[in-house]
N, C-alpha and C. Protein backbone atom coordinates (compact mmCIF):
# COMPACT_ATOMS: atom_id res chain seq x y z
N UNK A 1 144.11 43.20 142.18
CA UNK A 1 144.17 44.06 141.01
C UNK A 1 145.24 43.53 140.07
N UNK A 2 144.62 43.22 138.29
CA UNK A 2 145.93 43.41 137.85
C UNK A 2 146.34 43.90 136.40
N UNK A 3 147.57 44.24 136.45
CA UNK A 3 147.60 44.98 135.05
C UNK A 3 147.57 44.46 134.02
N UNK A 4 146.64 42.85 133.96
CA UNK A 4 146.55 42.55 132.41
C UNK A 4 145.30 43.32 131.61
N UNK A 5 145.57 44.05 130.74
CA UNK A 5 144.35 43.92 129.73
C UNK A 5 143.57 43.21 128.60
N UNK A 6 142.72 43.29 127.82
CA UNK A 6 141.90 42.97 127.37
C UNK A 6 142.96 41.85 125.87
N UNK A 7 142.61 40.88 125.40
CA UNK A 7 143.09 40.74 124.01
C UNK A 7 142.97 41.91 123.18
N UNK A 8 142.05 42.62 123.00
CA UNK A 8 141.96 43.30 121.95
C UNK A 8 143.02 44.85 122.26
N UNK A 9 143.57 45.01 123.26
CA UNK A 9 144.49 46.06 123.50
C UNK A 9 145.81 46.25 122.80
N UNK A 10 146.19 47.01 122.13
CA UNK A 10 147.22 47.23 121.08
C UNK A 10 148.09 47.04 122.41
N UNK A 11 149.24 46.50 122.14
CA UNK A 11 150.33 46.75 122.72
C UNK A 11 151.01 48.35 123.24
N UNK A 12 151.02 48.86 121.75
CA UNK A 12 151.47 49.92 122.31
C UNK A 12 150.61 51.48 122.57
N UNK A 13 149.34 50.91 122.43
CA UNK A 13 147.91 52.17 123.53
C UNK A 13 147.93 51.58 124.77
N UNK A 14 148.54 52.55 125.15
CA UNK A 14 148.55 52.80 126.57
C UNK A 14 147.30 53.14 127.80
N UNK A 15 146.23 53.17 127.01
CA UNK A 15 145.04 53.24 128.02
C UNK A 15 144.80 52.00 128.10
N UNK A 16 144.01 52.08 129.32
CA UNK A 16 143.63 50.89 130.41
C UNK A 16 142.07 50.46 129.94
N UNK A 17 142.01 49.33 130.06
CA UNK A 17 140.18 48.79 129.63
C UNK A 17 139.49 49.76 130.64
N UNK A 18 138.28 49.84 130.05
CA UNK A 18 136.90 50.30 130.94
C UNK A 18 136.12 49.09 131.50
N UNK A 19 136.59 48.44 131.41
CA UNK A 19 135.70 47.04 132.08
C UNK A 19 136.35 45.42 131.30
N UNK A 20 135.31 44.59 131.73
CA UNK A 20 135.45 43.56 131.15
C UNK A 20 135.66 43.10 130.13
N UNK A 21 135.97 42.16 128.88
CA UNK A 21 135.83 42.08 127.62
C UNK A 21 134.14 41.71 127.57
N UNK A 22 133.86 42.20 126.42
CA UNK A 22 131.93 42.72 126.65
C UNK A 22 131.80 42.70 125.02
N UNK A 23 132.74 42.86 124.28
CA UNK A 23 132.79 42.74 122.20
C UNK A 23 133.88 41.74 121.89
N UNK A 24 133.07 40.70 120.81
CA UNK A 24 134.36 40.25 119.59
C UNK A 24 134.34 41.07 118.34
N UNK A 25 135.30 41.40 118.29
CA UNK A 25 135.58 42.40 116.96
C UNK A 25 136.19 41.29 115.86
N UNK A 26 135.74 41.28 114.57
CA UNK A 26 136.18 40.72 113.86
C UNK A 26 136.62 41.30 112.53
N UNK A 27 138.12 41.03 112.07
CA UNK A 27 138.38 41.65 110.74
C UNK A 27 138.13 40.97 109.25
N UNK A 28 138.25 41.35 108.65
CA UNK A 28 137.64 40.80 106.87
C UNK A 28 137.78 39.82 106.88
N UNK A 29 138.73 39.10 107.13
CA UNK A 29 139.29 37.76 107.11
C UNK A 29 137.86 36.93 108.07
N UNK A 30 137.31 37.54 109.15
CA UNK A 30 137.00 36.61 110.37
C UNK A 30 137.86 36.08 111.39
N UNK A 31 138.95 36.64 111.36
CA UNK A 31 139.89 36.36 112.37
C UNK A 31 139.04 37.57 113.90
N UNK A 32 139.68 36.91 115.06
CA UNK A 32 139.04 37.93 115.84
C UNK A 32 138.90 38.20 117.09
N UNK A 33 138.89 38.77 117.86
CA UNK A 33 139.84 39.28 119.51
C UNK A 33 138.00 39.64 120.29
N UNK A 34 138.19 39.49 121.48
CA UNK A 34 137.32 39.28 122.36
C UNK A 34 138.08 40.93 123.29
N UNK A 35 137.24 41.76 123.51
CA UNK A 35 137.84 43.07 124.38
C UNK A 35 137.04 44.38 124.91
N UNK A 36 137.36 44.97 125.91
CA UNK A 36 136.68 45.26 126.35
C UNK A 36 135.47 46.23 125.21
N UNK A 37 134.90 47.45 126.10
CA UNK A 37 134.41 48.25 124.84
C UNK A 37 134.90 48.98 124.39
N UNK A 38 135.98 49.74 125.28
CA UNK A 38 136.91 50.74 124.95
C UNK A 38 138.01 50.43 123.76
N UNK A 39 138.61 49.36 124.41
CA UNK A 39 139.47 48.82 122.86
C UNK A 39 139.01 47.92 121.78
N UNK A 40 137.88 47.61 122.20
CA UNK A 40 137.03 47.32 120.98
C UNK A 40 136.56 48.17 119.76
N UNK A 41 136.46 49.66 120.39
CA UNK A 41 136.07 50.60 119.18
C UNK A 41 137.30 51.27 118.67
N UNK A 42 138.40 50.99 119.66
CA UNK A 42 140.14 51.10 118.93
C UNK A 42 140.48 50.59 117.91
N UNK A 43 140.45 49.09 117.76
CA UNK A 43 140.50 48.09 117.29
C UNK A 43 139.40 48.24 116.16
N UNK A 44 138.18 48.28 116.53
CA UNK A 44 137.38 48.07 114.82
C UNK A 44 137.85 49.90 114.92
N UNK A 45 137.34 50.75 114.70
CA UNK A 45 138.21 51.56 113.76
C UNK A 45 139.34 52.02 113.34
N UNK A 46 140.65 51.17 113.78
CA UNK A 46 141.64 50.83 113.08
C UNK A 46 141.68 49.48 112.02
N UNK A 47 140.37 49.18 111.67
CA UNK A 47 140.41 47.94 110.58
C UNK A 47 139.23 48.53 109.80
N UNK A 48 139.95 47.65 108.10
CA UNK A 48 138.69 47.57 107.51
C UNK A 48 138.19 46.84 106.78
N UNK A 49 136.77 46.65 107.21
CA UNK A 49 135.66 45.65 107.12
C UNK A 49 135.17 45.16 107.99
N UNK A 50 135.86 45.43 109.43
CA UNK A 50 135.49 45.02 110.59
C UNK A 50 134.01 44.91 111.09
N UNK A 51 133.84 43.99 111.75
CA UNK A 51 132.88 44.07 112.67
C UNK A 51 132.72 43.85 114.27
N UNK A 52 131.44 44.17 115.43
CA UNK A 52 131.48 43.99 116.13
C UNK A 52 130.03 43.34 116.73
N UNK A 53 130.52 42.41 117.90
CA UNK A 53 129.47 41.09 118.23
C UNK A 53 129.66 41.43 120.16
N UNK A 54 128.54 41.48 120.22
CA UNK A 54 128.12 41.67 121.88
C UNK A 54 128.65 39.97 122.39
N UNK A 55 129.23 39.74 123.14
CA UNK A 55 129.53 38.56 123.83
C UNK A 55 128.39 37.98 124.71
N UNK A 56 128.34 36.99 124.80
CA UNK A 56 126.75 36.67 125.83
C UNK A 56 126.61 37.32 126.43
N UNK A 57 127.14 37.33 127.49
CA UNK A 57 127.16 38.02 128.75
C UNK A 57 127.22 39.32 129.00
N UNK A 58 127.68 39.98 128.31
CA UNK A 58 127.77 41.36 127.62
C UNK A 58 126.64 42.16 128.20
N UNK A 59 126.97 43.36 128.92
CA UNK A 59 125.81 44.57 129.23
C UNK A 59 124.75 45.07 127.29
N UNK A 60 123.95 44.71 128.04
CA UNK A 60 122.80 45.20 126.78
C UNK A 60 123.84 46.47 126.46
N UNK A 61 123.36 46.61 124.90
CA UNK A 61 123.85 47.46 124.09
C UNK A 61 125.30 47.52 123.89
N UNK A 62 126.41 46.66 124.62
CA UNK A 62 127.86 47.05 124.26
C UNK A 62 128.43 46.69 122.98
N UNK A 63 127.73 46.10 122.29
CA UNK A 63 127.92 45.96 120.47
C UNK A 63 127.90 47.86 119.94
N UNK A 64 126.39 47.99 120.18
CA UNK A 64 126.12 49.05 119.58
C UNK A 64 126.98 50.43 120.18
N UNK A 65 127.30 50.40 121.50
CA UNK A 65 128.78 51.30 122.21
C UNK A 65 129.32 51.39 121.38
N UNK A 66 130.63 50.21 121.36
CA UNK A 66 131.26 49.96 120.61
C UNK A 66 131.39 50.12 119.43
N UNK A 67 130.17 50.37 118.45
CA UNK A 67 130.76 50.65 117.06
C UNK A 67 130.10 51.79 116.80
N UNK A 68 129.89 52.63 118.12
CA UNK A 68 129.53 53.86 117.61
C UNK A 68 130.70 54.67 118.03
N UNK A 69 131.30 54.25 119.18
CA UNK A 69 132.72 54.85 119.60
C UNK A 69 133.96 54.44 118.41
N UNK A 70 133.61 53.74 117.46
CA UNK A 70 134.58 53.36 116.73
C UNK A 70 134.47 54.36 115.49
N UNK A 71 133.30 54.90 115.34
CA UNK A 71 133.02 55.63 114.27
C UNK A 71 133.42 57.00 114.30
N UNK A 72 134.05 57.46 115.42
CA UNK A 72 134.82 58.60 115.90
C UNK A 72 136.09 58.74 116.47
N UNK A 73 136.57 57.52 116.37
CA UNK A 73 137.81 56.92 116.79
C UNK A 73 138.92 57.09 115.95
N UNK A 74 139.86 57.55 115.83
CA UNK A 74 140.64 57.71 114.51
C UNK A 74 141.32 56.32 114.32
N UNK A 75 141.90 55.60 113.37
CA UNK A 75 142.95 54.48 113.33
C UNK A 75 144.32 54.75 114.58
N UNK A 76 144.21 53.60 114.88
CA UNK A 76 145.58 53.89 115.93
C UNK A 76 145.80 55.11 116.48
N UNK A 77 145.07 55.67 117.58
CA UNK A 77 144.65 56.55 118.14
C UNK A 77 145.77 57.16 118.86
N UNK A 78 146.49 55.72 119.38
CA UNK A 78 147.67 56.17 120.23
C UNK A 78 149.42 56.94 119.24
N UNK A 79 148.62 56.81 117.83
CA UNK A 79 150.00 56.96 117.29
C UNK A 79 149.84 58.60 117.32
N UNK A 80 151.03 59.30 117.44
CA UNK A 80 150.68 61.04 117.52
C UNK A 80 151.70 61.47 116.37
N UNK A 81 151.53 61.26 115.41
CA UNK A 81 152.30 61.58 114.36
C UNK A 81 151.09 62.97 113.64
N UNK A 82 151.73 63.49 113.00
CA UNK A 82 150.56 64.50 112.63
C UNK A 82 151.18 65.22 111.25
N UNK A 83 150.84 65.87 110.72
CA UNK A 83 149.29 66.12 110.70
C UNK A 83 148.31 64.72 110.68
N UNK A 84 147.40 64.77 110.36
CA UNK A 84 146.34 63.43 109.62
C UNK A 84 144.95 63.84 109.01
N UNK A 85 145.45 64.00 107.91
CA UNK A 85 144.95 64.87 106.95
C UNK A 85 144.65 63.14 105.80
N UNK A 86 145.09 62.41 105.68
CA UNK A 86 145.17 61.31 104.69
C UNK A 86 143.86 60.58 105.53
N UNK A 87 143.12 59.96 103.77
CA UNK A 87 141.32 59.23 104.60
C UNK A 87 141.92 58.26 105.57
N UNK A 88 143.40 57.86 105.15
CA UNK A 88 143.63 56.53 105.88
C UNK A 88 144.09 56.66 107.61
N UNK A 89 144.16 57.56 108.02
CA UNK A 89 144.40 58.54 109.19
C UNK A 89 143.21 59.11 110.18
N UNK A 90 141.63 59.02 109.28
CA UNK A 90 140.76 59.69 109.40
C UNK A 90 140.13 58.90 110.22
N UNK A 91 139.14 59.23 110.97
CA UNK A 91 137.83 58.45 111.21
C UNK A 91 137.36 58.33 110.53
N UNK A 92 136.21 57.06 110.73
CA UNK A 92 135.36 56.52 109.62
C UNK A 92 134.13 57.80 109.59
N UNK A 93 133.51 58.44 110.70
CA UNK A 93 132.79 59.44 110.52
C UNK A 93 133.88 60.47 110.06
N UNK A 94 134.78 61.27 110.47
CA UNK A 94 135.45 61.90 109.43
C UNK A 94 135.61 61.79 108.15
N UNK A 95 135.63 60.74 107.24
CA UNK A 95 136.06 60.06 106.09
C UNK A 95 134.11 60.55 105.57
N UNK A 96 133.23 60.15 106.24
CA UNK A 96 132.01 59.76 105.85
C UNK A 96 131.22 61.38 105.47
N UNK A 97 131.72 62.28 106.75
CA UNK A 97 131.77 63.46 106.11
C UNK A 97 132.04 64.37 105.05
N UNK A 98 133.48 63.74 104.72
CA UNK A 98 133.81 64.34 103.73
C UNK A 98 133.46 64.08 102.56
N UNK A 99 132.94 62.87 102.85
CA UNK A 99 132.30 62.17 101.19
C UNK A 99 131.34 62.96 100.65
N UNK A 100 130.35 63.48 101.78
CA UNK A 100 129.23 64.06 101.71
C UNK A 100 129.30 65.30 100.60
């Protein structure tokens, strides 16, 4: 067993991968981290323009996981500052709601 996680794991979120790295998430630039699915949908919905790419090997569907868990994910999930009331604070489905 060991306690490394995924590239794509913030330093300071403290949850543990759900598995293997299984997404490359990539930001505007194209720069871009290989991680599991869990911090993959951390990671793209704390960016924007991001995207996400199933890795070969990858369980069918962990692209589409992944950026659906990201779409309910707030930015930097682990930060607990509050309120978060600002779009930039929001989820992207929060944000998408309100547009409505």
């Amino acid at each position: 067993m060991t306690d490394t996680r995924c590239p794509a794991a913030h330093p300071e979120d403290p949850t543990p991968c759900d598995g293997p790295p299984a997404v490359t998430i990539l930001d505007a630039h194209n720069a871009g981290l290989d991680g599991c699915e869990h911090h993959g949908a951390r990671l793209l919905a704390s960016l924007d323009g991001g995207r996400v790419y199933g890795l070969p090997d990858a369980p069918e569907g962990a692209a589409i996981r992944t950026f659906k868990a990201a779409q309910s994910a707030r930015p930097f999930a682990w930060v607990t500052d509050a309120p978060r009331t600002e779009p930039s604070k929001l989820s992207h489905g929060e944000n998408h709601r309100n547009d409505c």
